[in-house]
C-alpha atoms as a PDB file:
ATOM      1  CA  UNK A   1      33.745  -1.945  -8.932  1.00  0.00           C
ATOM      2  CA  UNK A   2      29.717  -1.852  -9.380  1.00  0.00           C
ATOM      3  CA  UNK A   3      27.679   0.667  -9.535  1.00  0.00           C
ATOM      4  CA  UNK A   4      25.261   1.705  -7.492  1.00  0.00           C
ATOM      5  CA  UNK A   5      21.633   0.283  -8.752  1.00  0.00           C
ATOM      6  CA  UNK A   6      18.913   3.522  -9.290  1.00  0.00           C
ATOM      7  CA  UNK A   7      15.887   2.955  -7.872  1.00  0.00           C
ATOM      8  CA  UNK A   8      12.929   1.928  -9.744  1.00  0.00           C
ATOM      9  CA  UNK A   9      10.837   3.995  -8.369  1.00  0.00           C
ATOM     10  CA  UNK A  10      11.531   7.838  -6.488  1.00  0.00           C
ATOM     11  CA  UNK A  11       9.837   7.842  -2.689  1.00  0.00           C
ATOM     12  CA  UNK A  12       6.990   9.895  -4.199  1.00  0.00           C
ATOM     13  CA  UNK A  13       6.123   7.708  -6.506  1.00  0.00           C
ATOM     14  CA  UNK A  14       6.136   4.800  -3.937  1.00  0.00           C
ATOM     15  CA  UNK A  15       3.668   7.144  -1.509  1.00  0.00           C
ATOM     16  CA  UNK A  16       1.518   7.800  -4.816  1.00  0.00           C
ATOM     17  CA  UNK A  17       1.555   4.045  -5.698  1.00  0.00           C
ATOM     18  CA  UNK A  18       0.256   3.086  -1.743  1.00  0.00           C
ATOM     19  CA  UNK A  19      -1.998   5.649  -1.383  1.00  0.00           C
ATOM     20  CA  UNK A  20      -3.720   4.026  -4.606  1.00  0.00           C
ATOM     21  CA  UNK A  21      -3.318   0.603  -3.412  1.00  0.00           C
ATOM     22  CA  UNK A  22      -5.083   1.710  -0.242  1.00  0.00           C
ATOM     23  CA  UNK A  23      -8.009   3.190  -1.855  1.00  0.00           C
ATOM     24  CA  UNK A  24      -8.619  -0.161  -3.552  1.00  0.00           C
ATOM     25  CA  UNK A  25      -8.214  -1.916  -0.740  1.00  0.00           C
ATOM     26  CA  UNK A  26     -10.949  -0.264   1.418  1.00  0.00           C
ATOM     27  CA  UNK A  27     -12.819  -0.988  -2.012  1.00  0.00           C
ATOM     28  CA  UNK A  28     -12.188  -4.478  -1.787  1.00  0.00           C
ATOM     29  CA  UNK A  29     -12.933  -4.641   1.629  1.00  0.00           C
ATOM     30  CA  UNK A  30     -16.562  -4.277   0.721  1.00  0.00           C
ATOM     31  CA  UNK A  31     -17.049  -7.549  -0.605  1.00  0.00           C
ATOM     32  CA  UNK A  32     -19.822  -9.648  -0.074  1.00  0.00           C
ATOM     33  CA  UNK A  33     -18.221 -12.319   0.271  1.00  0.00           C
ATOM     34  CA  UNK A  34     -16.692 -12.664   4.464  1.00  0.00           C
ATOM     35  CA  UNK A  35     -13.306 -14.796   3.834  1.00  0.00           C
ATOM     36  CA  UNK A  36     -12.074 -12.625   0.990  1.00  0.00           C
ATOM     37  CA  UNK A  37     -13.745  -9.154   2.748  1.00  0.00           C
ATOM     38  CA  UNK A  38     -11.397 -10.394   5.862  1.00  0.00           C
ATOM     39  CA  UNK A  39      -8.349 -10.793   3.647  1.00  0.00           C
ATOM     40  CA  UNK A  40      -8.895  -7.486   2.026  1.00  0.00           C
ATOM     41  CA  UNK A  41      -8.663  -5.745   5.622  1.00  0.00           C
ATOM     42  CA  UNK A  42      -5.529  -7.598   6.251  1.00  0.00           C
ATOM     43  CA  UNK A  43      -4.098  -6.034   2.827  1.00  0.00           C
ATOM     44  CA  UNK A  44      -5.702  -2.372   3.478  1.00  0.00           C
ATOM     45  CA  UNK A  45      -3.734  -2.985   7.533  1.00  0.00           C
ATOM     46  CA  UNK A  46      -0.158  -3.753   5.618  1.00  0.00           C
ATOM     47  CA  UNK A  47      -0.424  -1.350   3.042  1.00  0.00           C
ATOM     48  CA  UNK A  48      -1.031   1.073   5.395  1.00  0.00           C
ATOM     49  CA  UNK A  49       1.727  -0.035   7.818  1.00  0.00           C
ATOM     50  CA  UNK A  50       4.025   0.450   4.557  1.00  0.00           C
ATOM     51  CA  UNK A  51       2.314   4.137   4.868  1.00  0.00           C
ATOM     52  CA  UNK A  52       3.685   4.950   8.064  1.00  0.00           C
ATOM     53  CA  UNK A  53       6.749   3.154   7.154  1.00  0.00           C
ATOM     54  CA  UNK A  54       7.473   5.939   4.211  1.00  0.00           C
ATOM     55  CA  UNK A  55       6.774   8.501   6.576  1.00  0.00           C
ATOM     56  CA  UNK A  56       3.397   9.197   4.775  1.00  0.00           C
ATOM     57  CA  UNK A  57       0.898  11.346   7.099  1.00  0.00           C
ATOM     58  CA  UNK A  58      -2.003   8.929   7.385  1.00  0.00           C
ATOM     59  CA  UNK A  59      -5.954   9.755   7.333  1.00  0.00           C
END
């Protein structure tokens, strides 16, 4: 029989982890440049769909 695999990470260090990518995200969305300043808002929108996905209260 297997055992069961351990997470790599525990939940709150998942919500700690997004809440950082988020806040480099909005921080990325910033750029001057408008095709990569676009592409940053589509990564700030999924990380924080993953957010609400952990159950993380959201600003």
């Amino acid at each position: 029989m297997t055992e069961p695999v351990k997470p790599a990470l525990t939940d709150a260090e998942e919500r700690r982890l997004l809440a950082e990518i988020a806040a480099l995200a909005e921080r990325l969305a910033e750029s001057g440049d408008p095709l990569m300043r676009g592409q940053y808002q589509n990564l700030a929108g999924r990380v924080s769909a993953l957010r609400a996905i952990k159950g993380e209260a959201l600003p």
